[in-house]
C-alpha atoms as a PDB file:
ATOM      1  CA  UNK A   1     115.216 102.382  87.351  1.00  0.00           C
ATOM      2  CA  UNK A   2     115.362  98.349  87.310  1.00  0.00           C
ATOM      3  CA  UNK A   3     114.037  98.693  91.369  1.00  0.00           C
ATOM      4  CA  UNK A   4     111.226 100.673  90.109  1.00  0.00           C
ATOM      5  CA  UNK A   5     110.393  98.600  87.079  1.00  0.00           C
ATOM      6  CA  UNK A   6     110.303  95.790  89.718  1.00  0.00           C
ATOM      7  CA  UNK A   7     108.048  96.971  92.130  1.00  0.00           C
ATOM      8  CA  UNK A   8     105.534  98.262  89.756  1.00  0.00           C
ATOM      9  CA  UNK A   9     105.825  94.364  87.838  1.00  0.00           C
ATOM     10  CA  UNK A  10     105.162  93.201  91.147  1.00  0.00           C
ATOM     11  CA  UNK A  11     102.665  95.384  92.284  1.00  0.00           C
ATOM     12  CA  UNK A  12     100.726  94.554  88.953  1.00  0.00           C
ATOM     13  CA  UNK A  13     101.026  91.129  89.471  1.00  0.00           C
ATOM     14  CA  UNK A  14      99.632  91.116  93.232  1.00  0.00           C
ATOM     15  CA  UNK A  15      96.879  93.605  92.234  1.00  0.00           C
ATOM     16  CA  UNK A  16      95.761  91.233  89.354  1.00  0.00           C
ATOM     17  CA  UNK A  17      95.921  88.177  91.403  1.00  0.00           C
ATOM     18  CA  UNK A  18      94.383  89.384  94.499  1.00  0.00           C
ATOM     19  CA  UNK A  19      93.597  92.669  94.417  1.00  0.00           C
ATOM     20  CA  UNK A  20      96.025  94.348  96.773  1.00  0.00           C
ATOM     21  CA  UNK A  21     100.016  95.115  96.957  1.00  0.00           C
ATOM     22  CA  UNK A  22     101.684  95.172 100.032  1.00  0.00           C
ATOM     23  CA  UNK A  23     105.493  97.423  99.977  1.00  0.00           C
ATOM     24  CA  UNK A  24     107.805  98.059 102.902  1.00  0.00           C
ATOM     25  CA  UNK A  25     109.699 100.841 102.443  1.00  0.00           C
ATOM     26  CA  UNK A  26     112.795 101.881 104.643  1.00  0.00           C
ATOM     27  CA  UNK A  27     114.669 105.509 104.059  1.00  0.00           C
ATOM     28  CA  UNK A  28     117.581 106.604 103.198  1.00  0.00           C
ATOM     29  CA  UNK A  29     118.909 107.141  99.300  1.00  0.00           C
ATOM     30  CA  UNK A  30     115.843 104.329  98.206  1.00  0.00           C
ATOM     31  CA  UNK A  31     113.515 108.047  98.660  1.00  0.00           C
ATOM     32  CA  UNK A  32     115.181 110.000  96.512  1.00  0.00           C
ATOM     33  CA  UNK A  33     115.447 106.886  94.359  1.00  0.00           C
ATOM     34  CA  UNK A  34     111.605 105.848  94.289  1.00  0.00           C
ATOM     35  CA  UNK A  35     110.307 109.792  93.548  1.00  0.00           C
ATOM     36  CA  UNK A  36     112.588 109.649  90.876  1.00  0.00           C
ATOM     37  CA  UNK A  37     111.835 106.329  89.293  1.00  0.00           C
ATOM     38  CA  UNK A  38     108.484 105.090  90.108  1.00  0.00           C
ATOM     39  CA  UNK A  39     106.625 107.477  88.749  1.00  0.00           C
ATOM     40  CA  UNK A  40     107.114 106.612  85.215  1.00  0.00           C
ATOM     41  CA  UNK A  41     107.470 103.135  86.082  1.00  0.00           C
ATOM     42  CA  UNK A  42     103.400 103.003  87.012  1.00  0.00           C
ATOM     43  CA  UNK A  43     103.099 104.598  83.890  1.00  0.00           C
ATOM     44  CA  UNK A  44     104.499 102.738  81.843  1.00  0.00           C
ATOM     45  CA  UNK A  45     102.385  99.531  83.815  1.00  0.00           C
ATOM     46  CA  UNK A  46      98.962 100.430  84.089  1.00  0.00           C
ATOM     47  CA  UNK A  47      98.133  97.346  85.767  1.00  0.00           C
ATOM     48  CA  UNK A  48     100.304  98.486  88.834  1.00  0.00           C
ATOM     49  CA  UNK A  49      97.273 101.064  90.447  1.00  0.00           C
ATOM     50  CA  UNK A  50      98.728 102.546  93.459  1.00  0.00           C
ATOM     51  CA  UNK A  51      95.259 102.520  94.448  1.00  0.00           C
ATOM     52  CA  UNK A  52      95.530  99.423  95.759  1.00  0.00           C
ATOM     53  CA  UNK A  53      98.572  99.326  97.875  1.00  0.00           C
ATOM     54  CA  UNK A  54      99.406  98.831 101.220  1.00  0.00           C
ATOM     55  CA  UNK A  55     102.484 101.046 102.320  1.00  0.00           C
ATOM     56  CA  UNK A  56     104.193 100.263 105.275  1.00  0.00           C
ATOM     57  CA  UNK A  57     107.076 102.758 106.324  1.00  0.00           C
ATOM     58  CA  UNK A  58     109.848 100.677 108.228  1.00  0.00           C
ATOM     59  CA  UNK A  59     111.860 102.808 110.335  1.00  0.00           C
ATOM     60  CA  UNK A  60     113.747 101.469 113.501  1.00  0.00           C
ATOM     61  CA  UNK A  61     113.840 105.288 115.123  1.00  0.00           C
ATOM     62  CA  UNK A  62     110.341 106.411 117.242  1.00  0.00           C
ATOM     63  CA  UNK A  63     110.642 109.701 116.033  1.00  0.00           C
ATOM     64  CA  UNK A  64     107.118 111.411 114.887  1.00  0.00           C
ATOM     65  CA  UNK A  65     106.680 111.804 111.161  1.00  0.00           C
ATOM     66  CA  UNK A  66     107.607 115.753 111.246  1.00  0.00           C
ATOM     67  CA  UNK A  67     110.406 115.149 112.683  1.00  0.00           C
ATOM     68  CA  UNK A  68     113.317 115.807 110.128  1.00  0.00           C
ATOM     69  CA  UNK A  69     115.203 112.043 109.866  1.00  0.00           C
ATOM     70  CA  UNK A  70     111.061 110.304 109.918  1.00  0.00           C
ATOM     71  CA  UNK A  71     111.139 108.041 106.843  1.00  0.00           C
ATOM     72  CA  UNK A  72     107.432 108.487 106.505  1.00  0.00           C
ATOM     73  CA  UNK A  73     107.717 111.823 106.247  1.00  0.00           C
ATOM     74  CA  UNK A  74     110.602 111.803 104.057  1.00  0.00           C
ATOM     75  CA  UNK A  75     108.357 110.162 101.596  1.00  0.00           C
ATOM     76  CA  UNK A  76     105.423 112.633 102.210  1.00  0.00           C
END
């Protein structure tokens, strides 16, 4: 819950300031993690607008994004 309540503080802050949050996000247990806690973080921090993010997967296997272990498609 404290990663969540971080990111969304942080993505308010870099929308406010200029307009755009950028987040790298790798796999693993932080997916289960994130649909769990984010969710009600952004609510709770209206200021956060996933709207205006940039989302960049980071995944060191070339594997396409159907493909069971794709950390992209793990967060799809």
């Amino acid at each position: 819950a404290a990663l969540a309540r971080s990111v969304a503080e942080a993505a308010a802050e870099a929308v406010a300031s200029g307009g755009r949050f950028t987040l790298g996000l790798s796999g693993g247990s932080l997916v289960s993690l994130l649909a769990r806690e984010l969710p009600p973080a952004l609510s709770a921090l209206p200021g956060s607008d996933p709207s205006r993010w940039l989302v960049a997967f980071c995944d060191e296997r070339l594997v396409p994004p159907e493909h069971p272990e794709s950390t992209g498609g793990a967060y799809r």
